[in-house]
Protein backbone atom coordinates (compact mmCIF):
# COMPACT_ATOMS: atom_id res chain seq x y z
CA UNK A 1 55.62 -168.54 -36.30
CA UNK A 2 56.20 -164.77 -36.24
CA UNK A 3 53.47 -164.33 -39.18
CA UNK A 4 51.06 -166.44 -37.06
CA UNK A 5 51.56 -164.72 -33.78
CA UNK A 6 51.08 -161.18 -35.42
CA UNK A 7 47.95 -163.15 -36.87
CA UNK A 8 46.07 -164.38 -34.01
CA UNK A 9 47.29 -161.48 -31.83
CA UNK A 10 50.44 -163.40 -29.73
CA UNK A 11 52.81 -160.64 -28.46
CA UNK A 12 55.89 -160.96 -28.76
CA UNK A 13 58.75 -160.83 -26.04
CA UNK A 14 59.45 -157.70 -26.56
CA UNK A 15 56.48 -156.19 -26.57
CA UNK A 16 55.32 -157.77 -23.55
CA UNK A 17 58.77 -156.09 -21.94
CA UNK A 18 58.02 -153.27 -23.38
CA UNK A 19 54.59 -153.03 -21.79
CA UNK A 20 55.73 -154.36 -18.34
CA UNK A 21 58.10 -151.42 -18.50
CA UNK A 22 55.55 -149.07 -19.71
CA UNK A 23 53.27 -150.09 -16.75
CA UNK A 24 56.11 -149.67 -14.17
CA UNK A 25 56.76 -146.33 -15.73
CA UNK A 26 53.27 -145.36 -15.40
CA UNK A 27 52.67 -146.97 -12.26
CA UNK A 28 55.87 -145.02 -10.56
CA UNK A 29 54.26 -141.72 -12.22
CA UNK A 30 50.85 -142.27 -10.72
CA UNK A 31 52.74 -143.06 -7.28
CA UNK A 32 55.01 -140.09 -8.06
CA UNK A 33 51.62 -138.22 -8.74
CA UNK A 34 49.92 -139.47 -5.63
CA UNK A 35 52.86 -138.45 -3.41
CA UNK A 36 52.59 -135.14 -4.65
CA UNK A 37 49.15 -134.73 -3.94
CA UNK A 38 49.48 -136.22 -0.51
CA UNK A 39 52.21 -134.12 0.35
CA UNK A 40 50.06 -131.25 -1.46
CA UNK A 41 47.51 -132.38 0.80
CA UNK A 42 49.47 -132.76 3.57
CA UNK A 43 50.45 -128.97 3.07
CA UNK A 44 47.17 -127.66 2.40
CA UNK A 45 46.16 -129.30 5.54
CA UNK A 46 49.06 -127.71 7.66
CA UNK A 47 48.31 -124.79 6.03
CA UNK A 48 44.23 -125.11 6.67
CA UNK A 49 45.84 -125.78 10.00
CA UNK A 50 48.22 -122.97 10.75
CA UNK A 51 45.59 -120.20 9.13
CA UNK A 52 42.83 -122.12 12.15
CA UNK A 53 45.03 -121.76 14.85
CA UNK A 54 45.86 -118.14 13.25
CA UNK A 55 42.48 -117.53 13.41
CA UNK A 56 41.82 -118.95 16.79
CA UNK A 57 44.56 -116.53 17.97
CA UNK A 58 43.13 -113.58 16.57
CA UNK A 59 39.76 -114.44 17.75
CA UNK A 60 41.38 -115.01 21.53
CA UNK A 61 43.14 -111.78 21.02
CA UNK A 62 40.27 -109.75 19.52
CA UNK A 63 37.87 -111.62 22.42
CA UNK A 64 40.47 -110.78 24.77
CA UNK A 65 40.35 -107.29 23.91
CA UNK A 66 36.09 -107.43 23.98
CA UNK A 67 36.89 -108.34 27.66
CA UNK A 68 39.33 -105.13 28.63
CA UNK A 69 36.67 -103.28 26.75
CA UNK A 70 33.67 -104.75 28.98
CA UNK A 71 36.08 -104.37 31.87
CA UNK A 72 36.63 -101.05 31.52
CA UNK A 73 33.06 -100.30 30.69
CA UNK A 74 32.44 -102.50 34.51
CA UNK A 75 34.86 -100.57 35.59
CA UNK A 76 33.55 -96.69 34.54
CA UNK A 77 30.08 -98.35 35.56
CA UNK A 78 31.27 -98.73 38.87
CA UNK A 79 33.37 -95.95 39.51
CA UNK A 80 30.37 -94.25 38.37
CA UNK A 81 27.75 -96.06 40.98
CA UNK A 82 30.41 -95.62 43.66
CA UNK A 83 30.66 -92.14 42.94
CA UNK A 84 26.71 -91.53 43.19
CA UNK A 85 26.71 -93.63 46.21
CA UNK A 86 29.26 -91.11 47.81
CA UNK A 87 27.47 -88.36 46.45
CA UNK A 88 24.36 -89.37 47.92
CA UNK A 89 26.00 -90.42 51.26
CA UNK A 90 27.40 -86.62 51.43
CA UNK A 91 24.04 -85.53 50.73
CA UNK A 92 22.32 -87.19 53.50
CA UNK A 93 25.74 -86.18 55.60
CA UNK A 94 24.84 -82.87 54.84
CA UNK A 95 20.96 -83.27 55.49
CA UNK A 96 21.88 -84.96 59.29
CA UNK A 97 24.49 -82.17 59.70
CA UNK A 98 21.81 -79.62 58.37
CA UNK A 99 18.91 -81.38 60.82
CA UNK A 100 21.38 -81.53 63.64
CA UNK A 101 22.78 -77.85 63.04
CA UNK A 102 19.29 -76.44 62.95
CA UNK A 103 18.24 -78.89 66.14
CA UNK A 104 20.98 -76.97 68.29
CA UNK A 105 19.61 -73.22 67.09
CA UNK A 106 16.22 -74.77 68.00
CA UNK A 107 17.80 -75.37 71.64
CA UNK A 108 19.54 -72.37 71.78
CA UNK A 109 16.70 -70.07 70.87
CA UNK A 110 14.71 -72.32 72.98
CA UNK A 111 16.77 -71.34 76.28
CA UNK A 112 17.26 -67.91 75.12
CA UNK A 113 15.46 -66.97 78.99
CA UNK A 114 18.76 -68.32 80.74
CA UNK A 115 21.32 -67.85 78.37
CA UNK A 116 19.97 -64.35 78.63
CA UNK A 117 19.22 -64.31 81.97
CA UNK A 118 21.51 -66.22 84.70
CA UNK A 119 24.53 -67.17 82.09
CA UNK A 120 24.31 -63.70 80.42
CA UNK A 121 24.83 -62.29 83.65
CA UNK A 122 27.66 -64.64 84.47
CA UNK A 123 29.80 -63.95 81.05
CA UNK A 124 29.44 -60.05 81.41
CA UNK A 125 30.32 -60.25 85.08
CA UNK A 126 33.72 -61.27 83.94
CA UNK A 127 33.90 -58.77 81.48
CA UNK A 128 36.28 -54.96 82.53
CA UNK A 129 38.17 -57.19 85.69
CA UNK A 130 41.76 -56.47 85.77
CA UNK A 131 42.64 -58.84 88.58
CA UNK A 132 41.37 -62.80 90.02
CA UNK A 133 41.04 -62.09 93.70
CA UNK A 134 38.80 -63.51 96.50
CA UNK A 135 35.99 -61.09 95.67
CA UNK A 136 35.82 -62.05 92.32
CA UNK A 137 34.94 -66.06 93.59
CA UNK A 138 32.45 -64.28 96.65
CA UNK A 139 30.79 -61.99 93.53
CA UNK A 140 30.47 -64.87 91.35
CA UNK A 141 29.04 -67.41 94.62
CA UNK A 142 26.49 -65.16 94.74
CA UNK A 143 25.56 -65.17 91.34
CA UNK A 144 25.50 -68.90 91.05
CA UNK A 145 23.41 -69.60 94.10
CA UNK A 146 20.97 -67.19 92.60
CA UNK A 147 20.72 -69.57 89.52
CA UNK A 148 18.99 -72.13 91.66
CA UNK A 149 22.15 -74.11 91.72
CA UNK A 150 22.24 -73.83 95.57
CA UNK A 151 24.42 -73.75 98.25
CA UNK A 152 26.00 -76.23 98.68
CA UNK A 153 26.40 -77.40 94.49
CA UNK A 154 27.69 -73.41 94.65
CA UNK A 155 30.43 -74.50 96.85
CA UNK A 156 31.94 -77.32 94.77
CA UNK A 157 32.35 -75.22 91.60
CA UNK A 158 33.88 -72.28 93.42
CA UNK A 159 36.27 -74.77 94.22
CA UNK A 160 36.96 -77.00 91.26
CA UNK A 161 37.19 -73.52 89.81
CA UNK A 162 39.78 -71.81 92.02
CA UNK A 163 41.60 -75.08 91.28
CA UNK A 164 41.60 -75.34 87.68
CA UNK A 165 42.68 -71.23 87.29
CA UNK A 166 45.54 -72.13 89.36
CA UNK A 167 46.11 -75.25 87.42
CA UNK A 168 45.99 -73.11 83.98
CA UNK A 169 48.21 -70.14 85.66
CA UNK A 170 45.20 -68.00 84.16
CA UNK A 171 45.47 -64.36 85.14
CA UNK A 172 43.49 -62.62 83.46
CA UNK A 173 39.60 -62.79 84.70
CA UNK A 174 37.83 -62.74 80.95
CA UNK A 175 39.40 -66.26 80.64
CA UNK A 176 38.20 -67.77 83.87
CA UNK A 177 34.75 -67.62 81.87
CA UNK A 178 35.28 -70.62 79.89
CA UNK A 179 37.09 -72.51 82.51
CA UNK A 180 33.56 -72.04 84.54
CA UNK A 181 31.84 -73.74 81.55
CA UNK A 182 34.15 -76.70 81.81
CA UNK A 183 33.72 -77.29 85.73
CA UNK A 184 29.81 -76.80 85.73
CA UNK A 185 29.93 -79.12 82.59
CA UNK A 186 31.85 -81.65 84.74
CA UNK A 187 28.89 -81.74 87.33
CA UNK A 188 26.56 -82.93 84.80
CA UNK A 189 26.21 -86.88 84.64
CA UNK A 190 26.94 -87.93 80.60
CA UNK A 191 26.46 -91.53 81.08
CA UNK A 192 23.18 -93.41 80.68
CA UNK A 193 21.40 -90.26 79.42
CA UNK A 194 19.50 -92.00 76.60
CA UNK A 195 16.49 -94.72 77.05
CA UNK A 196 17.80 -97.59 75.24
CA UNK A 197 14.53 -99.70 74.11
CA UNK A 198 15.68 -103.89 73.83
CA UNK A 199 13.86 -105.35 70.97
CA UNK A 200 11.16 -108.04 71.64
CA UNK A 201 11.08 -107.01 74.76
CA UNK A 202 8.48 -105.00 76.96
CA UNK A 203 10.09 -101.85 78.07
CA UNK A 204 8.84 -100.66 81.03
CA UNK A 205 8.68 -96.66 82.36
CA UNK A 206 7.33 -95.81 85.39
CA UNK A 207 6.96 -92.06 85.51
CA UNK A 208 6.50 -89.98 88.81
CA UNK A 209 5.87 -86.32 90.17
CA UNK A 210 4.44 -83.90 91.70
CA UNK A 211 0.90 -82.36 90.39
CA UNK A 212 1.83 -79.30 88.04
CA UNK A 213 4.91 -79.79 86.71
CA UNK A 214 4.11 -81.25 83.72
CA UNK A 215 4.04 -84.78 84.27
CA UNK A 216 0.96 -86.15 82.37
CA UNK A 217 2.21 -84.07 79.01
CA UNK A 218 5.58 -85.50 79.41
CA UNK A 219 4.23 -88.87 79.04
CA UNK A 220 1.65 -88.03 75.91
CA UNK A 221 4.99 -86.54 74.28
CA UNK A 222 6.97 -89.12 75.11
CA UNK A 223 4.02 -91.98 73.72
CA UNK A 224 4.29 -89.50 70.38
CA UNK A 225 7.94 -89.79 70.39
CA UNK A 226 8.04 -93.69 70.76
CA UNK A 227 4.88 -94.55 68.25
CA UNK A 228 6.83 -92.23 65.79
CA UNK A 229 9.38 -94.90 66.08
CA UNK A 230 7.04 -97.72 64.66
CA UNK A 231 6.38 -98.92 68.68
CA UNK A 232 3.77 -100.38 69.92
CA UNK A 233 2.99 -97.83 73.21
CA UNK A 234 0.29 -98.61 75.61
CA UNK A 235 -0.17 -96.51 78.34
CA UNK A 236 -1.21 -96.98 82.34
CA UNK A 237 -3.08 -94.40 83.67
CA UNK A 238 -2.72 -95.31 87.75
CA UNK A 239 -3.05 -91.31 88.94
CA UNK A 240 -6.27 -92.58 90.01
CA UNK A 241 -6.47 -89.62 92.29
CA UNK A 242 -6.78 -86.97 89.85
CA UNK A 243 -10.15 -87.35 87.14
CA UNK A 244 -8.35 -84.26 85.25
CA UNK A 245 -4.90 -86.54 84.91
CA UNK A 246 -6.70 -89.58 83.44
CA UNK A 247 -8.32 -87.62 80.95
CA UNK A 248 -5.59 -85.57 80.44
CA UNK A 249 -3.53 -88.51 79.07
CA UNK A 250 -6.23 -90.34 77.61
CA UNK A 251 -6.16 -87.37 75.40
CA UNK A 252 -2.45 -87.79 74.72
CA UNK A 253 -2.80 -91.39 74.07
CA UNK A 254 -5.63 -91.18 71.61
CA UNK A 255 -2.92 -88.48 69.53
CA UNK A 256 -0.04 -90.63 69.65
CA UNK A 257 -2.35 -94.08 68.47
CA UNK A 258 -1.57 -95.68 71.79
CA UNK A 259 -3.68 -97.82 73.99
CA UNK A 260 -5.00 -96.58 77.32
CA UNK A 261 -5.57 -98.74 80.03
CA UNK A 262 -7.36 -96.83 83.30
CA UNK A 263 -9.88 -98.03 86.17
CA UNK A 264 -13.51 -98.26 85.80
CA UNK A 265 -13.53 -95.42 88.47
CA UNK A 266 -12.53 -92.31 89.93
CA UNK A 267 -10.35 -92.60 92.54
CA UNK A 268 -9.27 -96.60 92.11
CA UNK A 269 -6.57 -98.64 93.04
CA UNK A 270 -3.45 -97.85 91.66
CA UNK A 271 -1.68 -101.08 91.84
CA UNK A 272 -5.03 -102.74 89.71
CA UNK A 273 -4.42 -100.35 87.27
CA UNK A 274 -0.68 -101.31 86.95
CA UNK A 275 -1.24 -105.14 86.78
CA UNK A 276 -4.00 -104.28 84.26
CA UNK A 277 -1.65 -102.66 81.56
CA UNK A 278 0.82 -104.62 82.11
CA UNK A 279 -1.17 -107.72 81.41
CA UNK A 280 -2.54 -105.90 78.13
CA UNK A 281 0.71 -105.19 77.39
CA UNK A 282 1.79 -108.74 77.21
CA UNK A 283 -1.22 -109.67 75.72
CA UNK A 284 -0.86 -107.38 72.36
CA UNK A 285 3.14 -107.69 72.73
CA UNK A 286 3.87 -104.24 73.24
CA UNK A 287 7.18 -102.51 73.08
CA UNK A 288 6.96 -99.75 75.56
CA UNK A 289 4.64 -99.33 78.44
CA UNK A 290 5.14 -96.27 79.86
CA UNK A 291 2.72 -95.90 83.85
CA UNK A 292 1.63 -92.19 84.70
CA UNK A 293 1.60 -92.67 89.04
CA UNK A 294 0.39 -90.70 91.26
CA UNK A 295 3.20 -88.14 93.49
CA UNK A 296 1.08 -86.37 96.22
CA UNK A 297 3.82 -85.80 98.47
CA UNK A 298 1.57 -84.11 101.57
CA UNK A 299 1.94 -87.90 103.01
CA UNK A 300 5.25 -89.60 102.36
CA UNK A 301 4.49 -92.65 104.39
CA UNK A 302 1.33 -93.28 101.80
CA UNK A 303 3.52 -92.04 98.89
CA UNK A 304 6.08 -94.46 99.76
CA UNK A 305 3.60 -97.42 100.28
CA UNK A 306 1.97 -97.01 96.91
CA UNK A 307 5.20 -96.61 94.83
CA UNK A 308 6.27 -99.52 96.48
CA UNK A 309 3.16 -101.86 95.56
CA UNK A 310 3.33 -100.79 92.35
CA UNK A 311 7.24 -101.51 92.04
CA UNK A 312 6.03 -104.84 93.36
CA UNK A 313 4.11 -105.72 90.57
CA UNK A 314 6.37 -104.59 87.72
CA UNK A 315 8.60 -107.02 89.47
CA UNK A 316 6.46 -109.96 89.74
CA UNK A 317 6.05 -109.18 85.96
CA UNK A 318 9.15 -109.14 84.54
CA UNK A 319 11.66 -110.37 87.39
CA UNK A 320 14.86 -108.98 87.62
CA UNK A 321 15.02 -107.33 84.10
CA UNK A 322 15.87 -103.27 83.89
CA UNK A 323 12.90 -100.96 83.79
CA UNK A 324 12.95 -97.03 83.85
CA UNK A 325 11.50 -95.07 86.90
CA UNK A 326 11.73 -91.59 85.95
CA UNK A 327 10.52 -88.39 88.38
CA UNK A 328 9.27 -85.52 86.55
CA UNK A 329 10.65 -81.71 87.78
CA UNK A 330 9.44 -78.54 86.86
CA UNK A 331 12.71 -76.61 85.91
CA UNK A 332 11.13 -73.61 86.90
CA UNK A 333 10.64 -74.43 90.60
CA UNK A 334 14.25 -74.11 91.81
CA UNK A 335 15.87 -75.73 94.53
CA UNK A 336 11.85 -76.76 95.15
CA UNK A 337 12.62 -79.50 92.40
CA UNK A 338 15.41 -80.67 94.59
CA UNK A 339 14.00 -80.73 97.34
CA UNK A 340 11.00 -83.07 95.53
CA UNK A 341 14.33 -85.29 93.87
CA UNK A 342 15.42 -86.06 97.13
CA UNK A 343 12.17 -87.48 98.93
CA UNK A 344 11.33 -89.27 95.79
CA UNK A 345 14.72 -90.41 95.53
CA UNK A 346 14.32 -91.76 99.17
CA UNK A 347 10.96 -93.83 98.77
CA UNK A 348 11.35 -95.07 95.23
CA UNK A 349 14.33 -96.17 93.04
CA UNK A 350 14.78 -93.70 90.24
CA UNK A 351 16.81 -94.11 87.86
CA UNK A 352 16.88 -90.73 85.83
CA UNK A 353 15.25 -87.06 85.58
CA UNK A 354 13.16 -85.50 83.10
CA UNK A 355 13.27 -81.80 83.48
CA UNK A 356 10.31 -79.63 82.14
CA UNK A 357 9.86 -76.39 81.34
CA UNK A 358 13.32 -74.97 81.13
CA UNK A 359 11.90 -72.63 78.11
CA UNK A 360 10.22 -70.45 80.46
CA UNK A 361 13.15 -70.00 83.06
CA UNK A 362 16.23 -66.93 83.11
CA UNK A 363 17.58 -69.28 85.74
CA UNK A 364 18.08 -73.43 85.27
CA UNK A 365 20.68 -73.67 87.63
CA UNK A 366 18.65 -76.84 89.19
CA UNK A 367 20.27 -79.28 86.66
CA UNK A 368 23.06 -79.07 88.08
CA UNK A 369 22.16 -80.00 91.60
CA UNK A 370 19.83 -82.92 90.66
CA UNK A 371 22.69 -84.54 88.48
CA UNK A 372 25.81 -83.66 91.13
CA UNK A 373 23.36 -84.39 94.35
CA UNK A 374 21.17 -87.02 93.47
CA UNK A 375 23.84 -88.88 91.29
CA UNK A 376 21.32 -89.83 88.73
CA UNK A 377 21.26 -88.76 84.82
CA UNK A 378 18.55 -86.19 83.19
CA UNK A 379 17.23 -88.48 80.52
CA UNK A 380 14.85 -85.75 78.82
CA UNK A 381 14.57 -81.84 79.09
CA UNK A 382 11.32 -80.04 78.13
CA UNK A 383 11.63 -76.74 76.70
CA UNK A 384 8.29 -76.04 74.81
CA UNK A 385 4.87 -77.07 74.24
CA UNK A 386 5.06 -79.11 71.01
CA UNK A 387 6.52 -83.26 70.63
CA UNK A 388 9.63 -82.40 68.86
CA UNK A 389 10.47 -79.92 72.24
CA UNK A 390 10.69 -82.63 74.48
CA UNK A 391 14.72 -83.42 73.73
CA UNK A 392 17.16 -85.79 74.67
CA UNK A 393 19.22 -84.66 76.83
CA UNK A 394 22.76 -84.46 75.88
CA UNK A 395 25.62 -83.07 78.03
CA UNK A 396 27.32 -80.87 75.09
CA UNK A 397 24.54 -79.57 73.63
CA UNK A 398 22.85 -78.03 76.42
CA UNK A 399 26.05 -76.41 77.97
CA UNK A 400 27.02 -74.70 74.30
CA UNK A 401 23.53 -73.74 74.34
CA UNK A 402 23.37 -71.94 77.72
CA UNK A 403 27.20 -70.68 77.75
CA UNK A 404 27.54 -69.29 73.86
């Protein structure tokens, strides 16, 4: 049997034991093998993993670092742009400063006549006293009601005066000088000084005054000032009365870029005139309408009749609502301007003063009584013949002008 099997290819027991075996042996290598590549694999993998992740870290860290380095690059960028900014803000501080600075020499050289004149006199008079006695307040009465501040103002700063020198135990009489500046400085009404213009809104002024002291050029400046603004300015010309006045501003208006609105005729009606530019006014939607009237003052019966009619028909217009009525006074006329403040001030409701032509007076005491007598504010001063010299008028300015 054996020599047939080995014939015809029959394995033997053995053999087929031997090959069992052999394929256990190789099938536990190849497993063995396949274990070690898996956990080769396996490793490779962690490995693949743990160098990713080691990446991704030093990608976040190097990012992370991009992002201080942008930050601080936003950060120079806008230190730098705030920096500028401030610059530039201290530029244009400096510029207003500058403006402002060279706006108050303006002034001062502007009332060089009574800072020379009156208020010269009034610093030097001080000046060599050895003793404050009750000839020293007589001396300096005089001087004052000289100034056009009158009687009667005269008397209430003598004595606010005497009061605040006893209040400051001041002996000596060089320093009752600035203690004078003070007290006059007192008299003088601060608040409601300005023209405040409400948007969307037609802003009426109704200017007054006496022929001559510088009404109609008051109002031309004043269109000037306003249109300079970016306003829309039309203008009323109702001093019928005087052909030389409606030309006059026509003049003014056609400078400025304002509209004009006037009668057909010499010598019309007023209160026609008024209703007429205020109707134009609406009509366009202007922002200021400023109304030259007439202030003959030889009839106050008439003068108060007309400024009433055309006070009348401002108020039909508008209703209740705020408008200026402003009375123009020639600085240089003295206790005459007062005397014109109080009748207007009687017959019409004014609300504020525009003093003219303080350039041309070594006195200018009358500011003084209008504000402390009439108990109304100076809105404007004029104190030349060019735009820019009709001025605000502010408190501060105009006493460090007249006292330095």
């Amino acid at each position: 049997m054996g020599f047939f099997n080995k014939l015809f290819g029959k394995k033997s027991k053995k053999e087929i034991e031997n090959e069992e075996l052999n394929k256990k042996i190789e099938l536990a290598l190849t497993e063995e093998k396949n274990q070690k590549k898996k956990e080769k694999n396996e490793e490779g993998y962690e490995k693949e993993i743990r160098d990713e992740a080691k990446d991704d870290i030093i990608e976040s860290e190097l990012i992370e670092e991009l992002d201080k380095g942008i930050e601080t690059i936003d950060d120079f960028e806008n230190e730098k742009v705030e920096q500028e900014e401030e610059e530039e803000k201290e530029k244009e501080e400096e510029i207003v400063i500058k403006k402002k600075n060279n706006f108050f020499e303006s002034l001062k050289n502007k009332l060089y006549n009574s800072r020379k004149g009156l208020f010269g006199v009034i610093k030097n008079f001080f000046v060599g006293r050895t003793v404050i006695n009750e000839e020293m307040y007589e001396e300096l009465e005089e001087l004052l009601v000289q100034s056009d501040i009158g009687l009667s103002m005269t008397t209430k700063i003598i004595e606010s005066l005497e009061k605040e020198v006893k209040l400051n135990g001041v002996k000596n009489p060089e320093e009752v000088y600035p203690l004078l500046k003070e007290v006059m400085k007192k008299f003088l009404i601060t608040e409601g000084t300005t023209i405040v213009l409400k948007e969307k809104e037609m802003n009426i002024i109704l200017v007054v005054g006496v022929n001559g002291v510088g009404k109609t050029t008051t109002i031309g400046k004043m269109a000037s000032k306003y249109r300079d603004m970016g306003k829309k300015v039309v203008i009323g010309a109702a001093d019928t009365f005087r052909a030389a006045a409606v030309e006059q501003v026509e003049e003014w208006a056609k400078r400025a870029g304002a509209e004009i609105i006037k009668s057909s005729k010499d010598g019309g009606d007023p209160g026609a005139v008024v209703f007429d530019t205020l109707k134009r006014a609406e009509e366009i939607g202007a922002d200021v309408v400023i109304i030259d009237t007439a202030g003959r003052l030889h009839n106050k019966n008439n003068l108060m009749d007309e400024l009433s009619k055309i006070n009348n028909i401002i108020k039909r217009k508008i209703g209740d609502k705020f408008y200026e009525s402003l009375l123009v006074i020639d600085g240089t006329t003295g206790q005459n301007g007062l005397a014109q403040a109080k009748v207007f001030n009687e017959v019409t409701r004014l609300t504020g003063f525009i003093v003219t032509k303080l350039d041309g007076t070594a006195k200018g005491g009358v500011l003084f009584s209008i504000s402390e007598e009439i108990k109304k504010p100076i809105k404007y001063i004029g104190v030349g013949e060019k735009i820019e010299d009709l001025r605000e008028f502010n408190v501060k300015e105009y006493i460090e002008a007249i006292f330095d």
